[in-house]
Protein backbone atom coordinates (compact mmCIF):
# COMPACT_ATOMS: atom_id res chain seq x y z
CA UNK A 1 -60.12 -4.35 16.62
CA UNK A 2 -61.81 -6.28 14.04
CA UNK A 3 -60.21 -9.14 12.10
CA UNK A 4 -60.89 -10.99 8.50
CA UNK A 5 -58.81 -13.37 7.31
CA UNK A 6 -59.15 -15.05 3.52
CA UNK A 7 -57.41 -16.78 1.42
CA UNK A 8 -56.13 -14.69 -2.01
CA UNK A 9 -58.80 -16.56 -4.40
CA UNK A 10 -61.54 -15.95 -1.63
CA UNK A 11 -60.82 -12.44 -1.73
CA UNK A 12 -61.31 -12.10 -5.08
CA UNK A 13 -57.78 -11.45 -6.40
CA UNK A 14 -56.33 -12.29 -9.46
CA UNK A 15 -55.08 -16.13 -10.77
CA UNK A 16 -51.66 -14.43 -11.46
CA UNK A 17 -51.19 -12.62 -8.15
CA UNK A 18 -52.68 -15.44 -5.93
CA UNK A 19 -50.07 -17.95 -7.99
CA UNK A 20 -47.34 -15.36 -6.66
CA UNK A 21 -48.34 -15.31 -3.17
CA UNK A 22 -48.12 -19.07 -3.27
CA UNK A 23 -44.90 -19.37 -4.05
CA UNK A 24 -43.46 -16.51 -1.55
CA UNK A 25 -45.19 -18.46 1.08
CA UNK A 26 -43.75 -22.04 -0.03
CA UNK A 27 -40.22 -20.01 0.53
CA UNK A 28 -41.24 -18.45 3.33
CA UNK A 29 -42.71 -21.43 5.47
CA UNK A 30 -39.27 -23.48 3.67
CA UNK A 31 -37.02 -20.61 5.92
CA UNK A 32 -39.30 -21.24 8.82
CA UNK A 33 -38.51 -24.90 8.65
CA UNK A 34 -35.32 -24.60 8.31
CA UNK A 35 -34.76 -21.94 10.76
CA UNK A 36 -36.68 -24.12 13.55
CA UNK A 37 -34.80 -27.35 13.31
CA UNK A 38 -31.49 -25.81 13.66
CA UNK A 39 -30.56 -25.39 9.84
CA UNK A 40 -31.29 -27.80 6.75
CA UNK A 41 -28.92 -30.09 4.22
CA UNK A 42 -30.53 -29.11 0.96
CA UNK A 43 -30.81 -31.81 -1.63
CA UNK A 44 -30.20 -31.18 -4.93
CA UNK A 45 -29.20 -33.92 -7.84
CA UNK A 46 -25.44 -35.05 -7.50
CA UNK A 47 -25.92 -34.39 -3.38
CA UNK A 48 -27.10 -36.44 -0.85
CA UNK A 49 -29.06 -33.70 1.13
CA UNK A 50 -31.39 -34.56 3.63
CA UNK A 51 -33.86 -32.00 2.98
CA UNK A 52 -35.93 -31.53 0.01
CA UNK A 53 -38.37 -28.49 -1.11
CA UNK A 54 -40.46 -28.66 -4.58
CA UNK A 55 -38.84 -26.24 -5.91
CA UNK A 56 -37.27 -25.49 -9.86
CA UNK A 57 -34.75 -28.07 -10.64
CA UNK A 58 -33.06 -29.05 -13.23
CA UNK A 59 -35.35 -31.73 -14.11
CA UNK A 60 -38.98 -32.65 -13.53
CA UNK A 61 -40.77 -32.35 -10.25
CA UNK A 62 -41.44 -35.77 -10.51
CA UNK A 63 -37.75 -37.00 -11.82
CA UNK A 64 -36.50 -34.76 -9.05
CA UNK A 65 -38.35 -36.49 -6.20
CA UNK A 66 -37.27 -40.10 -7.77
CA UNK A 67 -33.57 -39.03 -7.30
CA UNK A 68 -34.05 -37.67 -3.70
CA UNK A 69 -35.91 -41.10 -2.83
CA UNK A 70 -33.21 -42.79 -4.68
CA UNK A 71 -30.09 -41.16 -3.41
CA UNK A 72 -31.62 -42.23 0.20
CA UNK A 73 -32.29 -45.72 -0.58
CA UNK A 74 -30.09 -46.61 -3.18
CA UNK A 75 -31.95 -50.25 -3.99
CA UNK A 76 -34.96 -48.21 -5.61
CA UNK A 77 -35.66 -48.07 -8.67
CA UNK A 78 -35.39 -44.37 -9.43
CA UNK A 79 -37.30 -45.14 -13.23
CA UNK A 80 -40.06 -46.57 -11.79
CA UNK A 81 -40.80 -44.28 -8.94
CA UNK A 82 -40.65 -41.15 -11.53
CA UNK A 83 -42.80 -43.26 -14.11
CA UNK A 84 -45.41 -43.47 -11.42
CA UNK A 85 -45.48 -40.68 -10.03
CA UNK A 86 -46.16 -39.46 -13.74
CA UNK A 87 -48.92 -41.68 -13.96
CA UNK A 88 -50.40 -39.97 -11.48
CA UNK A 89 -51.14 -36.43 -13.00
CA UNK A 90 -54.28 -35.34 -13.88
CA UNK A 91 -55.63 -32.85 -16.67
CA UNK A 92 -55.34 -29.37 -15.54
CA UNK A 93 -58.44 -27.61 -14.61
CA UNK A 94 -58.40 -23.60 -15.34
CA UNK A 95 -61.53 -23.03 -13.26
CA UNK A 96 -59.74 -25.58 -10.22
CA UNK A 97 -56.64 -23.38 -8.45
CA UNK A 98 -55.91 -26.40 -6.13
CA UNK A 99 -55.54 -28.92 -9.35
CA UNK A 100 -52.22 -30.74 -9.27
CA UNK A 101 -50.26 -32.41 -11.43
CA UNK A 102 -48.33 -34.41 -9.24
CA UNK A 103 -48.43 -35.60 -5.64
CA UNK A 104 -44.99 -34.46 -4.63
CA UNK A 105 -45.09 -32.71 -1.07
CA UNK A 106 -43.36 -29.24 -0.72
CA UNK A 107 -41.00 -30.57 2.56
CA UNK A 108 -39.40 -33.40 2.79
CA UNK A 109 -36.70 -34.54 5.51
CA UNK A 110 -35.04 -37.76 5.50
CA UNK A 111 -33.44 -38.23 8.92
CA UNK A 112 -33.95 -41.40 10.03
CA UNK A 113 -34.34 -42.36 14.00
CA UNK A 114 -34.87 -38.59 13.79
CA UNK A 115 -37.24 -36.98 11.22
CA UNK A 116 -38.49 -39.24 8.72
CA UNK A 117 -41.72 -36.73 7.58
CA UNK A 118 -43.24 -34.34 5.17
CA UNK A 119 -45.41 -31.22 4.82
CA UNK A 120 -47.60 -30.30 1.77
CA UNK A 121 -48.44 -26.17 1.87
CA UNK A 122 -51.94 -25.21 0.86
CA UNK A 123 -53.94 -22.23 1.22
CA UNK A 124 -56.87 -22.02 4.11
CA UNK A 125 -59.74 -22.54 1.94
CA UNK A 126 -62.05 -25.70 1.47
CA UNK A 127 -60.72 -26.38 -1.74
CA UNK A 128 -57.21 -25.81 -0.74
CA UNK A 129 -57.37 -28.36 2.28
CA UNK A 130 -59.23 -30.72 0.28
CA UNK A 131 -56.15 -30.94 -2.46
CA UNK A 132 -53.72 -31.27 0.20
CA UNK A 133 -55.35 -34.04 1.91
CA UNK A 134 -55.70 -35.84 -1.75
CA UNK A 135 -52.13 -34.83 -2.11
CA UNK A 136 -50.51 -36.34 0.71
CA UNK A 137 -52.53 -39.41 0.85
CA UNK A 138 -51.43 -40.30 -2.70
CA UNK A 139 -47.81 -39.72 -1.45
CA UNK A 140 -48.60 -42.17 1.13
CA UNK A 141 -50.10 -44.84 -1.51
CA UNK A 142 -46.21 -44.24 -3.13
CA UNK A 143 -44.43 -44.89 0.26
CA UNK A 144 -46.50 -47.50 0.91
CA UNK A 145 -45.69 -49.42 -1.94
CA UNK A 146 -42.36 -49.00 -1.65
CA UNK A 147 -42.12 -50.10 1.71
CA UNK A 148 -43.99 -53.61 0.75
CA UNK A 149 -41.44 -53.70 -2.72
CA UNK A 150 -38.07 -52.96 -0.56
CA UNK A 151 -37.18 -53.66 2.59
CA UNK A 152 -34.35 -51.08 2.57
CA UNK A 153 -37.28 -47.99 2.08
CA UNK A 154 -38.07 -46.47 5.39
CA UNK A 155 -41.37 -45.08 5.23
CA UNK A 156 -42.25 -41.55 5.70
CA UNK A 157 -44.86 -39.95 7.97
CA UNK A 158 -47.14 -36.89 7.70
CA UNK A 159 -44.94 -33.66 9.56
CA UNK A 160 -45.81 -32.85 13.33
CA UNK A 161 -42.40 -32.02 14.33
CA UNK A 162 -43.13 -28.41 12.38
CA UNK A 163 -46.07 -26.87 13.87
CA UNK A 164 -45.96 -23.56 13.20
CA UNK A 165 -48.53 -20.55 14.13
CA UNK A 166 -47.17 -17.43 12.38
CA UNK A 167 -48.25 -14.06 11.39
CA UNK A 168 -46.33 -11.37 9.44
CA UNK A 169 -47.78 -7.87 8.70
CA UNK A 170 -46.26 -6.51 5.54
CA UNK A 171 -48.78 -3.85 4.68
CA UNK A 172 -49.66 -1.11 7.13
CA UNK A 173 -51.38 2.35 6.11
CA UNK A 174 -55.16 3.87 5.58
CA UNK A 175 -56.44 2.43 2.87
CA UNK A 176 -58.27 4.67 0.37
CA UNK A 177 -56.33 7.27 2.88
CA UNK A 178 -58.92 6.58 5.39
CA UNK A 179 -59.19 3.55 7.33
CA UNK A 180 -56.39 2.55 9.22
CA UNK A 181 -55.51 -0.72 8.53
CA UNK A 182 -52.51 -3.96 8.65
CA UNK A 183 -52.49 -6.87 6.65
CA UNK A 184 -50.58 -9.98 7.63
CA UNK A 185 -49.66 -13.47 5.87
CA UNK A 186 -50.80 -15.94 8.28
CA UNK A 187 -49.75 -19.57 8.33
CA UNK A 188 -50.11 -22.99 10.48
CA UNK A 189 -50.53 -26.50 10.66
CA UNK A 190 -54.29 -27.72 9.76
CA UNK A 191 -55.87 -28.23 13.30
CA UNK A 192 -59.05 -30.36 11.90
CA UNK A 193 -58.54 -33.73 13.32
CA UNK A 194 -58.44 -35.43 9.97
CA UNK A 195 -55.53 -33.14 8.27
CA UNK A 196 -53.81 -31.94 11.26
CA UNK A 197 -50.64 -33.85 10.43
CA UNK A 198 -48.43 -33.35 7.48
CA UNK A 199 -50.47 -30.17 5.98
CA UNK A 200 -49.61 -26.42 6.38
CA UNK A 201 -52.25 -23.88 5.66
CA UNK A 202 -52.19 -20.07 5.03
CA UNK A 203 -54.60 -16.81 4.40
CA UNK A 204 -54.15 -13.16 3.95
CA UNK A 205 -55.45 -11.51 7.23
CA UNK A 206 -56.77 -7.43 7.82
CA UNK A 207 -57.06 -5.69 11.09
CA UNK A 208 -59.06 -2.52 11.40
CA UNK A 209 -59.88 -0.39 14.64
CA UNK A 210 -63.74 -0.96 14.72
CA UNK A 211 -66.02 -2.29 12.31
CA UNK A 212 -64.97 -4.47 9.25
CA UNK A 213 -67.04 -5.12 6.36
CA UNK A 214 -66.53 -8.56 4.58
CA UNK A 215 -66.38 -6.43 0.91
CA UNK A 216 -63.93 -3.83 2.79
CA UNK A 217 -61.69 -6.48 3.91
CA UNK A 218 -61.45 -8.41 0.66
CA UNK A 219 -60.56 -5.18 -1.22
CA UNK A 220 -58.08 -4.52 1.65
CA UNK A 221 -56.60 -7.60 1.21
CA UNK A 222 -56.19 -7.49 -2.91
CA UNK A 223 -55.08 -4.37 -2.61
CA UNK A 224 -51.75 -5.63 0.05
CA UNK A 225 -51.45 -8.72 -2.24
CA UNK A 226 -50.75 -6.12 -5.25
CA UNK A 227 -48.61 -3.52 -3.50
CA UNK A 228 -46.60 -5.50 -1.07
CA UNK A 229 -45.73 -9.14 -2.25
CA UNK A 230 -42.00 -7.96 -2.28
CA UNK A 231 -42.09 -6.16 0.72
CA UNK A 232 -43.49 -9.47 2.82
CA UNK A 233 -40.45 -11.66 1.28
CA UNK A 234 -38.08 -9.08 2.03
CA UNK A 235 -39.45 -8.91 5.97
CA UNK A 236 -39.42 -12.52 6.38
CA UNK A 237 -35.82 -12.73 5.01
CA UNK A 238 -34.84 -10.35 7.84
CA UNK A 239 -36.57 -12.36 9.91
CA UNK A 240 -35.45 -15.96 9.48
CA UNK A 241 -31.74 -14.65 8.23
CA UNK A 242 -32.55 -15.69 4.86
CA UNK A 243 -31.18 -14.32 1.47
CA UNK A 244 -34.01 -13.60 -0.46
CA UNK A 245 -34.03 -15.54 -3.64
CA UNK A 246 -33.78 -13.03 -7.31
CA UNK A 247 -36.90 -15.19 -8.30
CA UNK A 248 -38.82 -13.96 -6.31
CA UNK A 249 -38.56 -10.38 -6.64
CA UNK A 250 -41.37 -10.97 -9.21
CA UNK A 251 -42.20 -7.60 -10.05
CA UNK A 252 -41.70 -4.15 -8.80
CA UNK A 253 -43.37 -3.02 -5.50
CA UNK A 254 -44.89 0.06 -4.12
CA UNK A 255 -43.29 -0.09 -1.13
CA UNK A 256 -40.16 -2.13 -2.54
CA UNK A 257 -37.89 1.09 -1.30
CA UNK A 258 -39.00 1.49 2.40
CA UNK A 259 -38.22 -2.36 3.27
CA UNK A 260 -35.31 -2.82 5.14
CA UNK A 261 -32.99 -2.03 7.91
CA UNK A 262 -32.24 1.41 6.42
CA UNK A 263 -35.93 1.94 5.68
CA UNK A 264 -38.79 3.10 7.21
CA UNK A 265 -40.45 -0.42 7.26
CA UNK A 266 -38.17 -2.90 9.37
CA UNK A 267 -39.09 -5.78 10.53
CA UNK A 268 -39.25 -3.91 14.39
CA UNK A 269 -41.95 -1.28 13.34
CA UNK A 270 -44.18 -3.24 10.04
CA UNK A 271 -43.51 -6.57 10.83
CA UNK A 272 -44.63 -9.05 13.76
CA UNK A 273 -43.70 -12.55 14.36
CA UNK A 274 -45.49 -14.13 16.55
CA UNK A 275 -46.73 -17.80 17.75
């Protein structure tokens, strides 16, 4: 059995579909999470959740992380945290998929004596682990300051209690109707020394019986990404006991009617989950 394993961009596909991948697997690893620690407390402005995802709101990214910090510590300055971490954004790059805007982390859990930490969710490339890195060391410069500023702010550390190492085929049949083939969404903590805390990576995997070609796999892998984004939410709701947010049913799949219990791709015969 030969195995390839690339991120979306590496394998050539498209801004747009590699943009949609990301945010099924934010959603996806956020399930995980929540499903390994025994549940999450969701914030959201007006609650005092304990866990917070980047995710839409009904403010800015930034404004939204000021309110979470502040609704934890109520002696911030909720202003001034969203002011800087405005400041912080940088001009957006067309030809740069990892540029960010700001440095707010996808996972966030404010438990303290407990889980004080956070995760940032990149893709497995060298572009995508260099942005995280950047990204959670400015979140740290943040903390850090507000630790000196107020003694009230308990500082938060770079995620180790999560250490996933998942893999979920969603896309199983011969390709070109002649090699045999399954394509999984892969995803884990970093394991280089230097970002192995705090930062979750993730690529597009193929297996074929016998020989793979690096130009075979990459089609392979475009070709699941296209046909089969709905189907891998839909599996990984099944499997974490999720319900599968309308947002992300972002377009009409292929195989969108054989997912399911009633179908003829369940999570027991199309889908693995394995550590």
């Amino acid at each position: 059995m030969a195995k390839v394993c690339r991120t979306p961009r590496e394998a050539g596909a498209p801004r747009w579909a590699a943009a949609k991948v990301a945010r099924i697997v934010e959603w996806i690893v956020k399930q995980d999470y929540c499903f390994s620690k025994g549940g999450c407390n969701e914030f959201a402005r007006g609650n005092t959740g304990t866990d917070f995802f980047d995710e839409a709101s009904d403010t800015t990214r930034c404004r939204f992380l000021a309110s979470f910090l502040a609704t934890h510590t109520p002696s911030l300055d909720e202003t001034f945290i969203s002011g800087s971490c405005e400041m912080r954004k940088k001009p957006v790059d067309p030809e740069d998929d990892e540029n960010e805007r700001f440095a707010v982390p996808d996972v966030i859990t404010h438990q303290p004596g407990m889980r004080m930490e956070f995760y940032e969710i990149k893709p497995n490339s060298d572009s995508g682990r260099r942005a995280g890195r950047t990204k959670i060391e400015t979140f740290l410069s943040l903390t850090d300051f507000l630790a000196q500023t107020d003694p009230n702010f308990v500082k938060y550390e770079m995620g180790t209690q999560f250490d996933p190492d998942r893999s979920i085929v969603f896309y199983r049949r011969n390709y070109l109707g002649i090699v045999p083939c399954s394509v999984s969404l892969h995803y884990r903590r970093a394991t280089e020394p230097e970002i192995a805390k705090g930062l979750i990576v993730y690529e597009i995997c193929v297996e074929v019986d016998g020989e793979l070609l690096e130009a075979l796999a990459k089609a392979i892998i475009v070709s699941a990404i296209i046909a089969a984004l709905v189907a891998l939410a839909l599996i990984a709701a099944e499997l974490f006991g999720a319900i599968l947010a309308p947002a992300l049913l972002v377009f009409n799949s292929p195989m969108g009617g054989s997912v399911g219990r009633t179908g003829t791709t369940t999570p027991r015969t199309c889908a693995s989950f394995s550590h």
